[in-house]
Every structure is written in C-alpha cells, then in structure tokens.
PDB file of N, CA and C in Angstrom:
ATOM      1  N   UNK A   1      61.645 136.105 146.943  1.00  0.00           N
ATOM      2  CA  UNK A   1      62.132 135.115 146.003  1.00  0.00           C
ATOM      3  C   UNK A   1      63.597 135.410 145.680  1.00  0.00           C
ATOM      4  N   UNK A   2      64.100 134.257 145.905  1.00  0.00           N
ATOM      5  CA  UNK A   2      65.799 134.884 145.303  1.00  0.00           C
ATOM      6  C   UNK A   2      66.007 134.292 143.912  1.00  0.00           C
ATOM      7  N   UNK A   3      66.953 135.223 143.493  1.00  0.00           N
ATOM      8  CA  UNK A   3      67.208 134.667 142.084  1.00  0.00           C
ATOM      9  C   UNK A   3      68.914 133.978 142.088  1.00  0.00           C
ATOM     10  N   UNK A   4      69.432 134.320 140.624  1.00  0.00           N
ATOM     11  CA  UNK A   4      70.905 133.385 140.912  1.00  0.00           C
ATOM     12  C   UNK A   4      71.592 134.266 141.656  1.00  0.00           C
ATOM     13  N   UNK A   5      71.625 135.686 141.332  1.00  0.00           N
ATOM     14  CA  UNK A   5      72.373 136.199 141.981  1.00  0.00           C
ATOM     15  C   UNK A   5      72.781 136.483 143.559  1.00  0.00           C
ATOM     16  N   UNK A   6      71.790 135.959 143.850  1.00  0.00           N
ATOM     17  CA  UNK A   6      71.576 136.157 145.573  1.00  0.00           C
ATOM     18  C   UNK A   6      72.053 135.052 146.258  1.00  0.00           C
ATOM     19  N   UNK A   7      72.570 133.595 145.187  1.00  0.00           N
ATOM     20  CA  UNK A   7      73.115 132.409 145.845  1.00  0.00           C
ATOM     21  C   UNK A   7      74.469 132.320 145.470  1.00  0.00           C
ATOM     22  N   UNK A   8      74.717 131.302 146.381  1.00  0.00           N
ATOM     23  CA  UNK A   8      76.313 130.829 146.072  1.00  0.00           C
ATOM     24  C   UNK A   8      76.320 129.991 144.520  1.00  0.00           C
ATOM     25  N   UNK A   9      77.447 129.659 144.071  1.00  0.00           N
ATOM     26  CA  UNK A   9      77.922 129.098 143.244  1.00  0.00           C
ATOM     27  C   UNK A   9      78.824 128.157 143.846  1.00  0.00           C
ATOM     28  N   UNK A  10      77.967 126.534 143.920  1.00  0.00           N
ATOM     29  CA  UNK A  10      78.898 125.616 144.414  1.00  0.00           C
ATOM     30  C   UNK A  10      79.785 125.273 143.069  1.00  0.00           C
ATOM     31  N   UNK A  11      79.388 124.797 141.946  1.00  0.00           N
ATOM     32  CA  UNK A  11      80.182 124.011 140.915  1.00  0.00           C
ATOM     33  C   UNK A  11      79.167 123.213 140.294  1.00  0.00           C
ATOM     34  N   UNK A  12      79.555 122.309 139.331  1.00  0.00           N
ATOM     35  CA  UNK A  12      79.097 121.521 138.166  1.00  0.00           C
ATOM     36  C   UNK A  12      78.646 120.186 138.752  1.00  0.00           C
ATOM     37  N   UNK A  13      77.781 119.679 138.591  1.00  0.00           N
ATOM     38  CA  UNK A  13      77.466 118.158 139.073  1.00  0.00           C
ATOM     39  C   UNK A  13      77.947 117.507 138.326  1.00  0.00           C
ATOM     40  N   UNK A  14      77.698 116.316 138.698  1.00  0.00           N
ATOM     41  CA  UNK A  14      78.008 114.896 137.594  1.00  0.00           C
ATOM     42  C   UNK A  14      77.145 114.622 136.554  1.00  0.00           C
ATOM     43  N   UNK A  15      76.364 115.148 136.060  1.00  0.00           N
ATOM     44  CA  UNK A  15      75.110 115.644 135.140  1.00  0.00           C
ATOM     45  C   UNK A  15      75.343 116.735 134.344  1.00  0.00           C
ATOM     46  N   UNK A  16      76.090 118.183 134.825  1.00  0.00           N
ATOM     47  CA  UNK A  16      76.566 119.199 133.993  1.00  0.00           C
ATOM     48  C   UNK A  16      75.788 120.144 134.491  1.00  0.00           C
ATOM     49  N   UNK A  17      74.962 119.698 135.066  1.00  0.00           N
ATOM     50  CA  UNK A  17      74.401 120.995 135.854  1.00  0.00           C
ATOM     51  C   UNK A  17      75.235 121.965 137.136  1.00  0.00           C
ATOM     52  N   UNK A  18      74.750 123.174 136.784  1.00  0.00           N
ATOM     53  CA  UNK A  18      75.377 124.417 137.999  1.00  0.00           C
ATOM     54  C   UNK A  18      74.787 123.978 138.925  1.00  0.00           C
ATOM     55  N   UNK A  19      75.043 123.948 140.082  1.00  0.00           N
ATOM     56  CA  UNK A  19      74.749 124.189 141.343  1.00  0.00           C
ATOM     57  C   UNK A  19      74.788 125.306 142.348  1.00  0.00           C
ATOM     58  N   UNK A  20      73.647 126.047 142.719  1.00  0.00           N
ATOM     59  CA  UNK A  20      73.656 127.021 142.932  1.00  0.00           C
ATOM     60  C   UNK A  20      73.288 126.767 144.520  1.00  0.00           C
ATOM     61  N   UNK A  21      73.460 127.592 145.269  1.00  0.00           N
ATOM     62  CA  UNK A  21      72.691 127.262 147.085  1.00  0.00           C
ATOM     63  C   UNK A  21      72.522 128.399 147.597  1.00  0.00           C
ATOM     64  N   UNK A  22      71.513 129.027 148.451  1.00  0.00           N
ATOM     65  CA  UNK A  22      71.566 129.680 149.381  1.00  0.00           C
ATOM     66  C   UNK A  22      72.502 129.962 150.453  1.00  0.00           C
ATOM     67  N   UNK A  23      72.865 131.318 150.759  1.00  0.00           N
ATOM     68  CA  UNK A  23      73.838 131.369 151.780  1.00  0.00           C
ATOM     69  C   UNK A  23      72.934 131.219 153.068  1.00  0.00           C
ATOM     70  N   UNK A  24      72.222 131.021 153.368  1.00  0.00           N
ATOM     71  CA  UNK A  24      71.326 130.975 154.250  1.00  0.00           C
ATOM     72  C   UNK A  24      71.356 128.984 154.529  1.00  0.00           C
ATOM     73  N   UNK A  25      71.271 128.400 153.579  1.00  0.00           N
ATOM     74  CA  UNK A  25      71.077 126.817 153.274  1.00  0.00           C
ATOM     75  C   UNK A  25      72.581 126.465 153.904  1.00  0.00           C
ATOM     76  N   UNK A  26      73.366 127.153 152.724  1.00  0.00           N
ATOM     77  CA  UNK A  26      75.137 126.537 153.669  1.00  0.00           C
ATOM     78  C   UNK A  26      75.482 127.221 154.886  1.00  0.00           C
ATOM     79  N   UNK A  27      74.944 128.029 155.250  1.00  0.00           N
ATOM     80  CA  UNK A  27      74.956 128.105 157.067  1.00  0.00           C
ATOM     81  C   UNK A  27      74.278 127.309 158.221  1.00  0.00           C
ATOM     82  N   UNK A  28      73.577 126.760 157.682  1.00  0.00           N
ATOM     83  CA  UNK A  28      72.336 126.071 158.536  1.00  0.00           C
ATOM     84  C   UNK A  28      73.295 124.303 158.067  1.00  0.00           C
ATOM     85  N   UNK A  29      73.069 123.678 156.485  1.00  0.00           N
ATOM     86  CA  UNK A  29      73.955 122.345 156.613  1.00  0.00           C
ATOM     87  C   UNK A  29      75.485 122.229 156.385  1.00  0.00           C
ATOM     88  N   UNK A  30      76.020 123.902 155.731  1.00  0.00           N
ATOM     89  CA  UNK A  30      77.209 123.379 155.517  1.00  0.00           C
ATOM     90  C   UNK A  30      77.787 123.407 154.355  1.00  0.00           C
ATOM     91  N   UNK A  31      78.886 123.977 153.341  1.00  0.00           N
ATOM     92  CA  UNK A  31      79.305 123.967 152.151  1.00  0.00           C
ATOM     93  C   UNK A  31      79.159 122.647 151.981  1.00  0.00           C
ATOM     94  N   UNK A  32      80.279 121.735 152.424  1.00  0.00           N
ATOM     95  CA  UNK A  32      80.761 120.202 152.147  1.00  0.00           C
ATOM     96  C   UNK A  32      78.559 119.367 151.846  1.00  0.00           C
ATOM     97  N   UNK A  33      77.953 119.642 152.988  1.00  0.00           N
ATOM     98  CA  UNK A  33      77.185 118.520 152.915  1.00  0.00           C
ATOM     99  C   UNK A  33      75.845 118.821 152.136  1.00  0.00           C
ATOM    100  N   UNK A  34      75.464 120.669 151.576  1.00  0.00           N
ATOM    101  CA  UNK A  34      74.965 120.832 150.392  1.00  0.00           C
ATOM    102  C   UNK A  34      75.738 120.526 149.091  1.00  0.00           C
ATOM    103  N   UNK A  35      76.488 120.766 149.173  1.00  0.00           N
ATOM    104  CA  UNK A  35      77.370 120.184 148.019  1.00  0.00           C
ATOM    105  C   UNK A  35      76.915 118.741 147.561  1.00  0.00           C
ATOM    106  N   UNK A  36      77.179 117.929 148.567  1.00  0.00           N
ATOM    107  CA  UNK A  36      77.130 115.917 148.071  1.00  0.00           C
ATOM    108  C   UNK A  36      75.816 115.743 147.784  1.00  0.00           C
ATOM    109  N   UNK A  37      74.667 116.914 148.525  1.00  0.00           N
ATOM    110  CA  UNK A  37      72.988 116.412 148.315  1.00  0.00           C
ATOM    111  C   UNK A  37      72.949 116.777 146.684  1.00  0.00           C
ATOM    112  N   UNK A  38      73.935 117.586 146.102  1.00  0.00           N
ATOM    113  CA  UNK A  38      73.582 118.604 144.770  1.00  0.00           C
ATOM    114  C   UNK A  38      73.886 117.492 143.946  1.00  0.00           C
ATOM    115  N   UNK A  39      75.055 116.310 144.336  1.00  0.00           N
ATOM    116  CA  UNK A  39      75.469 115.526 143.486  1.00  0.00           C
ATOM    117  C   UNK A  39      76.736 116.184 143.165  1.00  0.00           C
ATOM    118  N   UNK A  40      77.553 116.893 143.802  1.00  0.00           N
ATOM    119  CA  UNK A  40      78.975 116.961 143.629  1.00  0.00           C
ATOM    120  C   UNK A  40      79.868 116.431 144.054  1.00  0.00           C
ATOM    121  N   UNK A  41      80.866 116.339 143.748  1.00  0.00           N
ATOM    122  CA  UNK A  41      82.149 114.884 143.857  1.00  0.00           C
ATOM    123  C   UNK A  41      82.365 115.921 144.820  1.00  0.00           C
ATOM    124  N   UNK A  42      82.765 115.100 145.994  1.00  0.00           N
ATOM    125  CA  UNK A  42      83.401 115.654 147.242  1.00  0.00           C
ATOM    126  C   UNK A  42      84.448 114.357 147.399  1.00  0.00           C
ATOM    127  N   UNK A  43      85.796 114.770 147.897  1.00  0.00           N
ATOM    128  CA  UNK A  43      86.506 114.071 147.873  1.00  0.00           C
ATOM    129  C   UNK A  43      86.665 113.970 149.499  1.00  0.00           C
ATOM    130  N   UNK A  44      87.942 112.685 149.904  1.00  0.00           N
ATOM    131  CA  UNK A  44      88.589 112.734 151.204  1.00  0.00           C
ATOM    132  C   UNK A  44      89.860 113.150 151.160  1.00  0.00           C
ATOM    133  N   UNK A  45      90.779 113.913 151.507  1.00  0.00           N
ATOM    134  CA  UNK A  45      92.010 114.024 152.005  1.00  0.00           C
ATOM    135  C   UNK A  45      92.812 113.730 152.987  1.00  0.00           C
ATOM    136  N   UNK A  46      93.735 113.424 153.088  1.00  0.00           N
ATOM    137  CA  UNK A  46      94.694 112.879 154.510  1.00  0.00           C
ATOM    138  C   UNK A  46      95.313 114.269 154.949  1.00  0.00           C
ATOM    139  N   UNK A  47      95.225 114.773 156.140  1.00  0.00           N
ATOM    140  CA  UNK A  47      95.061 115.278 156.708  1.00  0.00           C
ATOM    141  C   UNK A  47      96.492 115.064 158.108  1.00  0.00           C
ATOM    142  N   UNK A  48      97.781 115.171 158.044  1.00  0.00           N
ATOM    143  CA  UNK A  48      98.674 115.392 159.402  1.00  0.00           C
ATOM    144  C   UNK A  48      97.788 116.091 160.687  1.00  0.00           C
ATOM    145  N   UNK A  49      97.664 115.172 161.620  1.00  0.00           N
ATOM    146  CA  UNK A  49      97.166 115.902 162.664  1.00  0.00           C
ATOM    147  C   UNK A  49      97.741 116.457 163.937  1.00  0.00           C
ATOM    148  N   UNK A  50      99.375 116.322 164.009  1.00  0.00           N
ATOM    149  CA  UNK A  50     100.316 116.626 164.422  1.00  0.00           C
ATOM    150  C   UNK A  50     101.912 115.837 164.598  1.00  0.00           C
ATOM    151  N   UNK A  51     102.795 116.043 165.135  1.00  0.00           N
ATOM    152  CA  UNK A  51     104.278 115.655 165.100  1.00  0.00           C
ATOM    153  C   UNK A  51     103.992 114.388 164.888  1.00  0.00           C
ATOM    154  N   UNK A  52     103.345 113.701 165.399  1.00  0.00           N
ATOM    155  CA  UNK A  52     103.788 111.942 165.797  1.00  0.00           C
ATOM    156  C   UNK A  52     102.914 111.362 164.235  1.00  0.00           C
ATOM    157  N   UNK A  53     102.679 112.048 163.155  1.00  0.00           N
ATOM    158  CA  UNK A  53     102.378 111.544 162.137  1.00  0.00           C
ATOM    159  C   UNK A  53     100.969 111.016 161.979  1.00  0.00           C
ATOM    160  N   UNK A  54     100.172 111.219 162.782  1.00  0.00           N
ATOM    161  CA  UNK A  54      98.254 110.613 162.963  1.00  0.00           C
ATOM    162  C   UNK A  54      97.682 111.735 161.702  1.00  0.00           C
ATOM    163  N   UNK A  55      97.357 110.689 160.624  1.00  0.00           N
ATOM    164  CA  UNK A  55      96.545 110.720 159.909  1.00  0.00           C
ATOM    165  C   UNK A  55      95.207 111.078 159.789  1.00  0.00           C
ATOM    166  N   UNK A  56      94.524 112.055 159.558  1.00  0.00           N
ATOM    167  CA  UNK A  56      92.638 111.645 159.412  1.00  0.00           C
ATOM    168  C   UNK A  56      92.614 112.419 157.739  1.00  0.00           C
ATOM    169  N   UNK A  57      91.315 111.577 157.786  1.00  0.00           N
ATOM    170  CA  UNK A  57      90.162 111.924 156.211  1.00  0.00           C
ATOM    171  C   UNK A  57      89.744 112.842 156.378  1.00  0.00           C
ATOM    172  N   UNK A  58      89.907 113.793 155.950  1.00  0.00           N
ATOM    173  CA  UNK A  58      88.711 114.918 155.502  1.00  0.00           C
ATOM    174  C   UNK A  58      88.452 115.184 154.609  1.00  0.00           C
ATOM    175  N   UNK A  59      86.787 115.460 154.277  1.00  0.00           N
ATOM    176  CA  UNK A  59      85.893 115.604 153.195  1.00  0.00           C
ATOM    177  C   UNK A  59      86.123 117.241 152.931  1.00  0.00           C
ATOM    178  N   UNK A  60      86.379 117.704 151.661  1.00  0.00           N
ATOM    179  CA  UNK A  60      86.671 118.503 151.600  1.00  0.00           C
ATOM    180  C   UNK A  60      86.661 119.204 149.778  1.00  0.00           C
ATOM    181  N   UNK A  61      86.623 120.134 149.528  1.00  0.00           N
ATOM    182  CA  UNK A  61      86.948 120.452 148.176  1.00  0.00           C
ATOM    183  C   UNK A  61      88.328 120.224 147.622  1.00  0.00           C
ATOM    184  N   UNK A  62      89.224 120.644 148.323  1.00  0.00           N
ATOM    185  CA  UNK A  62      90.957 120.447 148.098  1.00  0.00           C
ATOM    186  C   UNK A  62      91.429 120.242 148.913  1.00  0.00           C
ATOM    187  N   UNK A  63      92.886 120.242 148.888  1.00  0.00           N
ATOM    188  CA  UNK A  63      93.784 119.576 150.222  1.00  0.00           C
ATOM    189  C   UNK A  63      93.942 120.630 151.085  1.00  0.00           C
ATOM    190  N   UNK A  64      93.830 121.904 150.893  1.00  0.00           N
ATOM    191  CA  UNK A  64      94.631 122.900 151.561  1.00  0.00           C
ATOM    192  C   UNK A  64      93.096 123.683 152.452  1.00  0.00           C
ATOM    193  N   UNK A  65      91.749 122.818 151.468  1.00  0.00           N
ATOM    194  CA  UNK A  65      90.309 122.902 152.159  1.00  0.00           C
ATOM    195  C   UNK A  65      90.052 122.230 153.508  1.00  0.00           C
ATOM    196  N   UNK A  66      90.205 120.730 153.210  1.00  0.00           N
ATOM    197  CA  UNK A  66      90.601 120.136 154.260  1.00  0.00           C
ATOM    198  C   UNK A  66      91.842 120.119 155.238  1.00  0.00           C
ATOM    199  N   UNK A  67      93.096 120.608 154.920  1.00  0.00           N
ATOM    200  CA  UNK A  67      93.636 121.262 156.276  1.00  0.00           C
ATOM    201  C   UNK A  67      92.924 121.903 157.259  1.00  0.00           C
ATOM    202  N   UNK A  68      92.139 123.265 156.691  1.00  0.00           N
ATOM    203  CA  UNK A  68      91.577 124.784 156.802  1.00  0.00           C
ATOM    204  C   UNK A  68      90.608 124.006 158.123  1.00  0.00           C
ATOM    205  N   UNK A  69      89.746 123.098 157.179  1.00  0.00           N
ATOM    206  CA  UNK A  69      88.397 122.340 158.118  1.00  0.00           C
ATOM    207  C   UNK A  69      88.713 122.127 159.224  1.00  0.00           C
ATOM    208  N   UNK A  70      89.610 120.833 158.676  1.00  0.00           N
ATOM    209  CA  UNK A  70      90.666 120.596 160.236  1.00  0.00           C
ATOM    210  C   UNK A  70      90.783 121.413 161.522  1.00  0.00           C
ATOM    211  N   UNK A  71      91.399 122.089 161.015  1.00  0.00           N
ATOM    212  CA  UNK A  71      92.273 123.352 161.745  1.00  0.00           C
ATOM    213  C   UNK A  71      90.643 124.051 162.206  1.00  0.00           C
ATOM    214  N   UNK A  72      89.894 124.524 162.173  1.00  0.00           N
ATOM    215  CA  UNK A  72      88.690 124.992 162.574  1.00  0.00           C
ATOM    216  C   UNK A  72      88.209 123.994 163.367  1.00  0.00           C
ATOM    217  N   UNK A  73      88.112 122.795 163.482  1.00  0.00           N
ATOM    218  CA  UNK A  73      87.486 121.774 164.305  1.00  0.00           C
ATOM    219  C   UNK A  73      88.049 122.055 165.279  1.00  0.00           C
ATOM    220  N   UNK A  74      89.657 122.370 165.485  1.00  0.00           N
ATOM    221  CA  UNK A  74      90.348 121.866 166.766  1.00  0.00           C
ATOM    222  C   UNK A  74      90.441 123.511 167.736  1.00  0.00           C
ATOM    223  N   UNK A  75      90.002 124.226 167.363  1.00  0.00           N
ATOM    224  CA  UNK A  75      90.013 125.761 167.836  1.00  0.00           C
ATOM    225  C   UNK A  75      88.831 125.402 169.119  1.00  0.00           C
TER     226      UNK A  75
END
C-alpha cells in the first residue's frame, strides 16, 4: 500500500484538492496526461521549432516545460 509519501505531488485541482500520483502511474501515462485526468489546468504553449519561425502547441506545465518536451520528442 503506498501512502502520500511514496507519490508525486502534481498540484491543486480546480476543486482545491492535492493531487497526488504514483511514480509508477506517470511512467506508464505520463506527467502532462495524469495531470488533465486529476482535473488540472494544463495549458498550450507556442513552441519555435526552428530558424524559419514554425510554430507548434505544446501541452505543458510552463513555457520553458514545453520547450524541454519539445526538445525530447525530436532526439
């Protein structure tokens, strides 16, 4: 049985509730997409995807989150 201490700490819902997750849960779906099931505001960011100025969305916690994502997709 795990208790709080053994999970992550995503953040506050839109309700006021903690959200807590398994590190085991966000390896298997993912920070970003346990997060939105918990009911946390996940935002989009614009995202430079190189010189010629191409734009994309990424879902992300912050801007410098969604760079990071980015940048891991294209490796």
């Amino acid at each position: 049985m795990l208790n709080r201490d053994d999970k992550v700490f995503l953040g506050v819902n839109t309700r006021g509730l903690a959200c807590y997750a398994s590190p085991a849960l966000i390896a298997e779906k993912g920070e970003i997409e346990v997060a939105r099931r918990m009911g946390l505001e996940i935002r989009s960011y614009p995202v430079k995807t190189d010189l010629s100025g191409t734009v994309v969305m990424v879902d992300a916690k912050s801007h410098e989150d969604a760079v990071d994502r980015w940048l891991r997709r294209q490796k």
